[in-house]
Protein backbone atom coordinates (compact mmCIF):
# COMPACT_ATOMS: atom_id res chain seq x y z
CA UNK A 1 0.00 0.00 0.00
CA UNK A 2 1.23 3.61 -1.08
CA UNK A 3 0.81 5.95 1.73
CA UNK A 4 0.95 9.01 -0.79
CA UNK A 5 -2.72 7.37 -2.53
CA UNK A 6 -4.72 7.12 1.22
CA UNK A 7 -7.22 10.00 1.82
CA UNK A 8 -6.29 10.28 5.68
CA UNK A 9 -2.83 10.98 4.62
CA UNK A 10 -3.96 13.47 2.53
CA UNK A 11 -6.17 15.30 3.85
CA UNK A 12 -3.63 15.68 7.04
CA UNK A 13 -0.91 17.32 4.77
CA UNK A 14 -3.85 19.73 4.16
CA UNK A 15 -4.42 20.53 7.74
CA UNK A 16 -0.55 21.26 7.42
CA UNK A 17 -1.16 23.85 5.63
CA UNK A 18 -3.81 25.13 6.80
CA UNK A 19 -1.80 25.48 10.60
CA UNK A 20 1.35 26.58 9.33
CA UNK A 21 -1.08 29.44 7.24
CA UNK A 22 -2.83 30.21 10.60
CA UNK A 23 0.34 30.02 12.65
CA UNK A 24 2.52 33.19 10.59
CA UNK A 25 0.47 35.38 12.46
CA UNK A 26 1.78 34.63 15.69
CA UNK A 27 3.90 36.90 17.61
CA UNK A 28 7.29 36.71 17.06
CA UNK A 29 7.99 35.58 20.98
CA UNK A 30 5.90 32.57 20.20
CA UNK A 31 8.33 31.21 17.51
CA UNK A 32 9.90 28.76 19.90
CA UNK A 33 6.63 28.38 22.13
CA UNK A 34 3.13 27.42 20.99
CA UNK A 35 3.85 28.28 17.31
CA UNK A 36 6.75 25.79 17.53
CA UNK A 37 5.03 23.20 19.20
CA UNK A 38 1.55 23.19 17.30
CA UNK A 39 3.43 22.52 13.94
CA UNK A 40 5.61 19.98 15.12
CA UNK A 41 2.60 18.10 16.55
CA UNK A 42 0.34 18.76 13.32
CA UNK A 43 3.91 17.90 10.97
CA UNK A 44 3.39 14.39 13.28
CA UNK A 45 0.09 13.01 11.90
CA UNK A 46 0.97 12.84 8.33
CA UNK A 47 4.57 11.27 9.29
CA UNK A 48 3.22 8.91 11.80
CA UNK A 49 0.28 7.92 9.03
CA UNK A 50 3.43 7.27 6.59
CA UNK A 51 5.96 5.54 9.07
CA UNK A 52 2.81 3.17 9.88
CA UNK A 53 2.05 2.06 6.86
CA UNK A 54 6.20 1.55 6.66
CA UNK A 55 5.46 -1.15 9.11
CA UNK A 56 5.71 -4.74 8.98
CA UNK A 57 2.88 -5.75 10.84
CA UNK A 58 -0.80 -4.53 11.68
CA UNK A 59 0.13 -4.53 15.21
CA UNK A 60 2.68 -1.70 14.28
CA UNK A 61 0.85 -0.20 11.86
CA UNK A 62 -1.56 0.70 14.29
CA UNK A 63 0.47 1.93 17.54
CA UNK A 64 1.62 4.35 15.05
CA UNK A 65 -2.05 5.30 13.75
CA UNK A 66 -2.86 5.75 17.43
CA UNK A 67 0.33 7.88 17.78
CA UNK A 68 -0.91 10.53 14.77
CA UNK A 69 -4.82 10.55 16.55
CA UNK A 70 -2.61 11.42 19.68
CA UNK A 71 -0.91 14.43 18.00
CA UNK A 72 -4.38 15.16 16.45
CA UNK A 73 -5.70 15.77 20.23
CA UNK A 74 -2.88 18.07 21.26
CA UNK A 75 -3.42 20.46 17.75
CA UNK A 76 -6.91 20.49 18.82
CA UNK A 77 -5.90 21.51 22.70
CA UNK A 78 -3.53 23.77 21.17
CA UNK A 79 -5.88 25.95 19.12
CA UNK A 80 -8.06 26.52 22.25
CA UNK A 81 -4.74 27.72 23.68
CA UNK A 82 -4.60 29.67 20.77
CA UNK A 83 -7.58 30.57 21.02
CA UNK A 84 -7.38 31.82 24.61
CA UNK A 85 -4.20 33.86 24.00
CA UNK A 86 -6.06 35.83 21.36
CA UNK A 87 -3.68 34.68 18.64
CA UNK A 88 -6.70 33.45 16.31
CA UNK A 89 -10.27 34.74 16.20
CA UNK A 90 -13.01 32.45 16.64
CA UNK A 91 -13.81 32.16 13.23
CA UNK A 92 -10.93 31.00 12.83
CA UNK A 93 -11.22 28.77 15.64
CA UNK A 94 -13.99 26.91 14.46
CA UNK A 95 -12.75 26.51 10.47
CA UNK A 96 -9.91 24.97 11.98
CA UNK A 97 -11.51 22.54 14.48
CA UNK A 98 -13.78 21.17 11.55
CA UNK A 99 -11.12 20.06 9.68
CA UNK A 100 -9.26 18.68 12.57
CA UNK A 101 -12.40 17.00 13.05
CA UNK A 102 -12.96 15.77 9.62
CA UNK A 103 -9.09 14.26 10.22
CA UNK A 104 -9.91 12.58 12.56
CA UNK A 105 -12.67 10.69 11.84
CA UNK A 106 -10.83 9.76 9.13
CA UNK A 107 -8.38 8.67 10.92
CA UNK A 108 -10.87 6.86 13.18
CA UNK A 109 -11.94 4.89 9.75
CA UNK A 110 -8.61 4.15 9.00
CA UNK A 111 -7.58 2.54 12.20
CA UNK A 112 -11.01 0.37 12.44
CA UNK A 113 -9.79 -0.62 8.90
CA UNK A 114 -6.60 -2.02 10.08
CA UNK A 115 -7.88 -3.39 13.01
CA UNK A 116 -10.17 -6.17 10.82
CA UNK A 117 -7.19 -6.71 8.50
């Protein structure tokens, strides 16, 4: 299975983009903060998603799955932080939590998948 052809892998990279977009406007002291640390966590779900299906076994395949939902939860915490600190609006807020959303149940999908395999 190609990694680069699965929808959940995908649509992450796109959520990538979409944080790194909504990230520029951060202040400049939160470079090696919370700007730091929300794209290193979102950067995680697409890389985890490929080094899983790397793996030689379900079993792996899906500790690693598990490991991207993980970094899924702590964007999602880290928005509201966001959020909180005034660095995004609440438009923004929510246009950003539905695709998280959407990623995850994706994600969600995918991991049931492996699990019958």
């Amino acid at each position: 299975m190609n990694y680069t052809e699965l929808e959940v892998w995908k649509y992450s990279r796109g959520l990538v983009k979409i944080v790194y977009l909504l990230t520029k406007s951060f202040p400049k002291e939160e470079i090696y903060g919370l700007t730091n640390q929300i794209r290193r966590c979102v950067v995680s779900v697409p890389s985890n998603i490929a080094e899983g299906i790397g793996r030689q076994s379900n079993k792996e395949t899906i500790h690693f799955l598990y490991i991207a939902k993980g970094s899924l939860q702590e964007v999602e915490t880290q928005l509201y932080l966001s959020f909180d600190l005034e660095y995004i609006s609440e438009e923004e807020l929510k246009s950003t939590l539905e695709k998280l959303i959407s990623s995850k149940k994706l994600l969600n999908g995918f991991i049931n998948y492996y699990k019958k395999m």
